[in-house]
Protein backbone atom coordinates (compact mmCIF):
# COMPACT_ATOMS: atom_id res chain seq x y z
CA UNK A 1 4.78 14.98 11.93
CA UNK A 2 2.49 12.41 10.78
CA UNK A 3 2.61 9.33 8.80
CA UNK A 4 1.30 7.95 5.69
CA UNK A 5 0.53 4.18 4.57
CA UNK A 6 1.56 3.25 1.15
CA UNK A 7 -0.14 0.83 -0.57
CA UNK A 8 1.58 -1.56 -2.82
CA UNK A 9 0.66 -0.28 -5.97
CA UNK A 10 2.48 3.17 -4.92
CA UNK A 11 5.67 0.84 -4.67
CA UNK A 12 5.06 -1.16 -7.43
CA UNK A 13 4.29 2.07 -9.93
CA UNK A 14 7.66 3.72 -8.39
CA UNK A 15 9.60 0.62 -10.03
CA UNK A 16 8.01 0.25 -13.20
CA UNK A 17 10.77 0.37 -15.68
CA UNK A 18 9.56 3.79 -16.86
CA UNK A 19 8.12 5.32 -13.99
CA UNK A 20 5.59 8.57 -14.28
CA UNK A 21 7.71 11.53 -13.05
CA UNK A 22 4.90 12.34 -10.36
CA UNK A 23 5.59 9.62 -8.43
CA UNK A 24 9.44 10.22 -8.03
CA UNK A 25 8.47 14.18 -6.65
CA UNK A 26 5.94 12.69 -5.02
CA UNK A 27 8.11 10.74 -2.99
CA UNK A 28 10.85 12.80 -3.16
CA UNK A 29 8.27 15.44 -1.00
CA UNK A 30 7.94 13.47 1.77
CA UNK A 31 10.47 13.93 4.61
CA UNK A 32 12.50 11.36 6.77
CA UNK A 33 10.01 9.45 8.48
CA UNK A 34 6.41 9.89 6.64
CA UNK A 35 6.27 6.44 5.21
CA UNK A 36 4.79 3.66 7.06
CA UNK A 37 4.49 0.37 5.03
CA UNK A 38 3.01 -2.42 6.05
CA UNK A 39 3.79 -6.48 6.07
CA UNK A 40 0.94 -6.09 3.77
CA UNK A 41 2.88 -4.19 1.06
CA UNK A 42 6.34 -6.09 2.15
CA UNK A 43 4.54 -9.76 1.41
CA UNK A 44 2.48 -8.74 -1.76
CA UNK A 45 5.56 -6.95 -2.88
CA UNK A 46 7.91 -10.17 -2.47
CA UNK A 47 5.07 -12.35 -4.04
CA UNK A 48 5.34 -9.49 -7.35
CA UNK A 49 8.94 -10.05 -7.43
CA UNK A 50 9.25 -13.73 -7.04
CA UNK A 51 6.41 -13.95 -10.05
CA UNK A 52 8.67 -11.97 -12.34
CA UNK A 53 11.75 -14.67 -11.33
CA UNK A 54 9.65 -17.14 -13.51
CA UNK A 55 9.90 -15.77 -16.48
CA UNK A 56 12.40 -12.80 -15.96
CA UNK A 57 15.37 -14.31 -13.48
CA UNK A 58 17.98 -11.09 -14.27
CA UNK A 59 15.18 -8.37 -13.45
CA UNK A 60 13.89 -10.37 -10.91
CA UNK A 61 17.65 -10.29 -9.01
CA UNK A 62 17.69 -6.46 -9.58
CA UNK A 63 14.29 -6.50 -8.02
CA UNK A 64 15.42 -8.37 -4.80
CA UNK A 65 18.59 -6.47 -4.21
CA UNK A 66 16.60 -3.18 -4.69
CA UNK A 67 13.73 -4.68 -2.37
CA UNK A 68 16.46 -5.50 0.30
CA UNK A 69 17.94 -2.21 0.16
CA UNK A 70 14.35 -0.47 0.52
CA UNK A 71 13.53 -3.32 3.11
CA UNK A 72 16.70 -1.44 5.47
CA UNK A 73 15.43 1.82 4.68
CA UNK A 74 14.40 3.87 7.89
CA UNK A 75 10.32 3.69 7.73
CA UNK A 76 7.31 3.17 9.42
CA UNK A 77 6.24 -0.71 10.15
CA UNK A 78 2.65 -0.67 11.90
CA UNK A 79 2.49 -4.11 13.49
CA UNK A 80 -1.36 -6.00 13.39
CA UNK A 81 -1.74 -5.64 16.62
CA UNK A 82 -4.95 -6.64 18.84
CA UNK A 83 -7.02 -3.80 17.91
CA UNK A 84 -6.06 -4.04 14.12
CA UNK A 85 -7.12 -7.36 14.51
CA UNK A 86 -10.17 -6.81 15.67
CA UNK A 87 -11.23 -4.28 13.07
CA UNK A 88 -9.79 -6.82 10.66
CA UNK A 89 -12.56 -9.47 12.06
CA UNK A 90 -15.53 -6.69 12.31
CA UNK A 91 -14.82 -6.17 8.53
CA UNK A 92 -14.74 -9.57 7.49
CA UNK A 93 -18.19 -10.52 9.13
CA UNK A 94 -19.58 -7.62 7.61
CA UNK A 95 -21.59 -8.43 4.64
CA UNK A 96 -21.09 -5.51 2.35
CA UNK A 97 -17.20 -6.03 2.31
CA UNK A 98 -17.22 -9.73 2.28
CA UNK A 99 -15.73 -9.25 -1.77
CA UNK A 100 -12.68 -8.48 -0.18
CA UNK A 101 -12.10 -11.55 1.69
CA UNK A 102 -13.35 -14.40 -0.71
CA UNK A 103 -12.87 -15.49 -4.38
CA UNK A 104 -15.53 -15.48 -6.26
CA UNK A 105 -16.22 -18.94 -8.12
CA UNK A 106 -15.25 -18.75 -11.49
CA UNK A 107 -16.78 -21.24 -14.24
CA UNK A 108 -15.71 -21.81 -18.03
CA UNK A 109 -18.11 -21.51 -20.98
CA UNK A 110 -19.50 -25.44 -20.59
CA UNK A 111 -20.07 -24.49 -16.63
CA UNK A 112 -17.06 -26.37 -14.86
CA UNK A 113 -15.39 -24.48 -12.12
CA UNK A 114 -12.17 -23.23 -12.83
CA UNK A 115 -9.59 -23.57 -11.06
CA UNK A 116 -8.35 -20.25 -9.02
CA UNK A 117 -4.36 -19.28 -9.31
CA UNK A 118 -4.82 -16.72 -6.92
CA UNK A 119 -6.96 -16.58 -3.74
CA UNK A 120 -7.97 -13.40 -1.97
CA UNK A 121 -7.01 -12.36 1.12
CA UNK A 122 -8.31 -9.43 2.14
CA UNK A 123 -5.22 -7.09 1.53
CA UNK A 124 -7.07 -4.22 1.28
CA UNK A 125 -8.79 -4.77 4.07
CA UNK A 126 -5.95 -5.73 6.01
CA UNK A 127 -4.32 -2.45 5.02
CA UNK A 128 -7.22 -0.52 5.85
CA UNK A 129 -7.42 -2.22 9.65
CA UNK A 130 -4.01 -1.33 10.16
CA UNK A 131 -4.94 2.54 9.19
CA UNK A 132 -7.96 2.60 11.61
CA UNK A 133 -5.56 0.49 14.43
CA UNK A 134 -2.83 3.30 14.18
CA UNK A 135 -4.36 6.36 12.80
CA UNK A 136 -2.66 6.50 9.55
CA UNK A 137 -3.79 7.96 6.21
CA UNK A 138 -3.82 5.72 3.14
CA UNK A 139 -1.91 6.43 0.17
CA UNK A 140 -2.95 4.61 -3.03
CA UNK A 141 -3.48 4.35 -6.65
CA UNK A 142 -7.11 2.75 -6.03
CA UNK A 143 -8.91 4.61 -3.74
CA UNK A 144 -12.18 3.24 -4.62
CA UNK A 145 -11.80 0.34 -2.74
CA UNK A 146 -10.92 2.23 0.65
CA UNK A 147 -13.55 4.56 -0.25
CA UNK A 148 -16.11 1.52 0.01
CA UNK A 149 -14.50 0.40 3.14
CA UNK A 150 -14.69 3.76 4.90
CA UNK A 151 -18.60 3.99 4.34
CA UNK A 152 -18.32 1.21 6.96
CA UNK A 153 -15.22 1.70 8.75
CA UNK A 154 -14.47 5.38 9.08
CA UNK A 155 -10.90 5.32 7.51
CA UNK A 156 -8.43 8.16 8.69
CA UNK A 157 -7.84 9.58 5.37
CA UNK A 158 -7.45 7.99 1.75
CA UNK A 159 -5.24 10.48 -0.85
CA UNK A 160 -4.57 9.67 -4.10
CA UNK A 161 -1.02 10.36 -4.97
CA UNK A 162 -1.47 10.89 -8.63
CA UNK A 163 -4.55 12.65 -8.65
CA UNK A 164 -3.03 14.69 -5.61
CA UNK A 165 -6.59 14.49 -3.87
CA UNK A 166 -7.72 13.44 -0.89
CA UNK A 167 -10.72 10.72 -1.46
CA UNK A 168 -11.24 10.90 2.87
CA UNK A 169 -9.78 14.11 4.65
CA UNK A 170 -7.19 13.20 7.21
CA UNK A 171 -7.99 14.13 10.90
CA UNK A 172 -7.78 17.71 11.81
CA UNK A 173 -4.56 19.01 12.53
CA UNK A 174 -2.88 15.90 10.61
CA UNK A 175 -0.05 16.84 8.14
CA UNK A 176 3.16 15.16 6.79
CA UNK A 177 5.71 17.24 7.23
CA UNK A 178 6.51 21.00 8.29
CA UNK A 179 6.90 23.18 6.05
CA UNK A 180 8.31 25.59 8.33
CA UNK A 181 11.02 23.02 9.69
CA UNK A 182 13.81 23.36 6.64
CA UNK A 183 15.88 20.83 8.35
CA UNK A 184 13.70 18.09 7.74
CA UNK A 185 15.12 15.78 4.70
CA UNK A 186 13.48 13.67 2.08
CA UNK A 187 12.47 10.41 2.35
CA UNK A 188 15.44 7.87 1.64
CA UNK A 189 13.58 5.59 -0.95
CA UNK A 190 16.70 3.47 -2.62
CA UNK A 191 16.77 4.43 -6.45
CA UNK A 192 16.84 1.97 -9.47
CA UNK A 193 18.16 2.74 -12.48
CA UNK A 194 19.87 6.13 -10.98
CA UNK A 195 16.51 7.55 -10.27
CA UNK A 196 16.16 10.05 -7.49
């Protein structure tokens, strides 16, 4: 059986507070075992959650228990190891992807540089290093960007939940799942609001 890497924006879309029904049986498809997430997802999902505590401290509490319980869940953790570190560095010295790793400068109307809340860090690129490391499809809401990164760093598959198309074909022979193997069960994702 193989694996797939989620993205954070498949996590974050499964926990809106009115989800789209695809992701759910989506999800709800993939046996015990398919879902590799990354520190990737895991730190940009804690940095979502702890910017809702600002304004939002009772949702943000639901978040964090939910997140803890999801965070025990049996899944996939692909560590950056050497070799996804290595990719990691090829694609940041590479010119056409170097977007991904800085913020651009950003200047009000009278031409003063504005100060940046959020700096870039590559996540995408990260996330795609860790595919190419450990031979994992992507899963994501914004395959565009992997798309770009696979013209220069052959990715091992990029499918687009929602659409339900792949954007990069996985290897040959790669599936998630067996269909023929009935004992297989779904994936345990921990449920808010009494969802799945």
């Amino acid at each position: 059986m193989g694996q797939i890497l989620v993205d954070t924006n498949i996590i974050s879309t499964a926990y809106l507070p009115e989800p789209p029904q695809w992701i759910w049986e989506w999800l709800g498809e993939l046996p015990r075992g398919a879902l590799a997430v990354s520190w990737i997802t895991i730190y940009e999902t804690e940095v979502g959650i702890r910017a809702v505590q600002r304004h939002n401290v009772q949702k943000a509490l639901e978040l964090l228990a939910w997140f803890e319980e999801f965070l025990s869940s049996r899944m996939i953790q692909p560590e950056m190891d050497v070799a996804a570190a290595r990719v990691l560095g090829a694609m940041a010295a590479h010119p056409p992807l170097r977007h991904f790793f800085h913020t651009p400068e950003r200047r009000d109307r009278h031409g003063r540089v504005i100060k940046q809340d959020r700096v870039n860090l590559g996540c995408d690129a990260m996330l795609a290093a860790l595919a190419i490391a450990h031979g994992l499809p992507i899963a994501t809401l914004n395959p565009a960007d992997f798309c770009l990164i696979h013209q220069h760093f052959p990715l091992p598959g990029v499918y687009d939940p929602r659409a339900d198309v792949w954007h990069v074909e996985p290897p040959p022979g790669w599936h998630v799942g067996d269909a023929a193997n009935d004992d297989l069960e779904p994936t345990e994702w921990p449920a808010r609001s009494g969802r799945l």
